[in-house]
N, C-alpha and C. Protein backbone atom coordinates (compact mmCIF):
# COMPACT_ATOMS: atom_id res chain seq x y z
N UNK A 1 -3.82 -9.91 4.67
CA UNK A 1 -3.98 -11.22 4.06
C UNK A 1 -4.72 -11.06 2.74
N UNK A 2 -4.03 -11.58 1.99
CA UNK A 2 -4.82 -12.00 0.59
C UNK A 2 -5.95 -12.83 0.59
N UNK A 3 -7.09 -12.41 0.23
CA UNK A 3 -8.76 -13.44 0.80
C UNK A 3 -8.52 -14.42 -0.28
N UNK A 4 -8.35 -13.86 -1.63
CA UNK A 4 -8.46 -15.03 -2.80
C UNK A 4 -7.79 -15.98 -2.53
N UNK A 5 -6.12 -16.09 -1.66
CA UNK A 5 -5.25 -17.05 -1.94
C UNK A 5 -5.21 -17.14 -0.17
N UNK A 6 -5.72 -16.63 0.56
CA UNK A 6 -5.72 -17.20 2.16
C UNK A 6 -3.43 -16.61 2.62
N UNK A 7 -3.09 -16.44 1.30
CA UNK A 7 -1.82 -15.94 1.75
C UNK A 7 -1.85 -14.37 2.61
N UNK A 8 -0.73 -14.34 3.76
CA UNK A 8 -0.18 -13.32 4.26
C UNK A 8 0.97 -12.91 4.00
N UNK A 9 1.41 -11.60 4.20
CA UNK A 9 2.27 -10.81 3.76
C UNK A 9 2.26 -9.59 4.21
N UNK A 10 3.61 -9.26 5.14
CA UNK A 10 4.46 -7.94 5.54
C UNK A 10 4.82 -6.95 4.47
N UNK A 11 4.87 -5.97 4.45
CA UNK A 11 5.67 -5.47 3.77
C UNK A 11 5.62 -3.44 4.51
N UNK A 12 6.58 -3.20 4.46
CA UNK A 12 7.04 -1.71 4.98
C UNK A 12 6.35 -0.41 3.45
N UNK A 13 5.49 0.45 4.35
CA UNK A 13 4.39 1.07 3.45
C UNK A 13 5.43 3.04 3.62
N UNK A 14 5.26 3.58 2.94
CA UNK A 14 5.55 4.97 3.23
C UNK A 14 4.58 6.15 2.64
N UNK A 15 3.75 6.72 3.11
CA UNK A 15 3.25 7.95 3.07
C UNK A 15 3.27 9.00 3.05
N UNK A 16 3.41 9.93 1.77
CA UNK A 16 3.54 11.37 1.89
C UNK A 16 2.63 12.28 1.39
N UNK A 17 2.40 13.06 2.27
CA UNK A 17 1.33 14.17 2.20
C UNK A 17 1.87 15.45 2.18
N UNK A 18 0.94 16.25 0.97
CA UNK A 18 1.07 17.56 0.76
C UNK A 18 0.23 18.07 1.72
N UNK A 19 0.36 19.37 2.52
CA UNK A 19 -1.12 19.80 2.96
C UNK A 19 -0.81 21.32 2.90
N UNK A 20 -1.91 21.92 2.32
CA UNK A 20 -2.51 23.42 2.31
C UNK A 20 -3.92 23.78 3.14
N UNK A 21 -2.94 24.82 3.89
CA UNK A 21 -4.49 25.51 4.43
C UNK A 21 -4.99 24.59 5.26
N UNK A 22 -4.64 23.35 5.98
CA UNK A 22 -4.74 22.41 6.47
C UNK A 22 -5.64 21.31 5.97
N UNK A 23 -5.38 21.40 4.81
CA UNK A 23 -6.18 20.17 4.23
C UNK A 23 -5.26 19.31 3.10
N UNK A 24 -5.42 17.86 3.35
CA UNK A 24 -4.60 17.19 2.71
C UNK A 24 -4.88 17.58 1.06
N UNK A 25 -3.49 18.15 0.31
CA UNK A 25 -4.10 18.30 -1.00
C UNK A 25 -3.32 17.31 -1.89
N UNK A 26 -2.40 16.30 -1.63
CA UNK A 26 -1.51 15.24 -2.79
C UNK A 26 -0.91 13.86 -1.12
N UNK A 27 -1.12 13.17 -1.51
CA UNK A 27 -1.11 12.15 -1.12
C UNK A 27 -0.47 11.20 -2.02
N UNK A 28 0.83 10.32 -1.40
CA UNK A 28 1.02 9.68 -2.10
C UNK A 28 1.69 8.22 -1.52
N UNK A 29 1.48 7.30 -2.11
CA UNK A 29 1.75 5.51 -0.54
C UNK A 29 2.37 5.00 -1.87
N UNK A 30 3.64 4.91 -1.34
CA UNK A 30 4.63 4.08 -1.39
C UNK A 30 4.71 2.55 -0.81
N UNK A 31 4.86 1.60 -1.82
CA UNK A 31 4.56 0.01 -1.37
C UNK A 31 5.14 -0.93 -2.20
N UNK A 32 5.53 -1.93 -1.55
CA UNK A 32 5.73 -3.04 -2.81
C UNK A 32 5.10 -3.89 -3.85
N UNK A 33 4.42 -3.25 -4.97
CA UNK A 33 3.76 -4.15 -5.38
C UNK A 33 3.95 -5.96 -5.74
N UNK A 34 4.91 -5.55 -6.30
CA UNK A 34 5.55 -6.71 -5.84
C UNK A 34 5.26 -7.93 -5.17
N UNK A 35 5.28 -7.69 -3.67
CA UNK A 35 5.18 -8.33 -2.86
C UNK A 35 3.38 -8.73 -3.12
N UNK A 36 3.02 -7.88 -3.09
CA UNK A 36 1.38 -7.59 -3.18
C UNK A 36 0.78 -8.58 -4.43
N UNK A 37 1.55 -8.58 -5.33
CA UNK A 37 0.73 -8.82 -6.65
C UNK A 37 1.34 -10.76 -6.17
N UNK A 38 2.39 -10.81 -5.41
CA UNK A 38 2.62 -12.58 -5.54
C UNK A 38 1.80 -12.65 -4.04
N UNK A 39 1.49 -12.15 -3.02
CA UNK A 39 0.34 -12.69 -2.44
C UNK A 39 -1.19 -13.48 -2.46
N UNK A 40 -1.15 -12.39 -4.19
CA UNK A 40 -2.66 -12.52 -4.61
C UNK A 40 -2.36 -13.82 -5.75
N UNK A 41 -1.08 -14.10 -6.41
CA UNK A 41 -0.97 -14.76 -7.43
C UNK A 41 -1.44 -16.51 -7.43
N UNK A 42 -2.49 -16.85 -8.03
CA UNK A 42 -2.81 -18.25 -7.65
C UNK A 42 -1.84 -18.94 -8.32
């Protein structure tokens, strides 16, 4: 939920990780901003 605008919103997220040596070294989240930026939009 968006606190500023009390709006909610779904949206499908994707995550990809590099890892070496067992430690996460590149990370990267995939999202809609989109969706995100008109949740927050007053």
């Amino acid at each position: 939920m968006a606190r500023s605008t009390g709006r909610s919103y779904q949206m499908p997220i994707a995550i990809h990780f590099q890892v070496a040596d067992g430690e996460i070294i590149k990370l990267h989240l995939y999202e809609d901003t989109f969706k995100v930026a008109q949740a927050y939009a007053q």
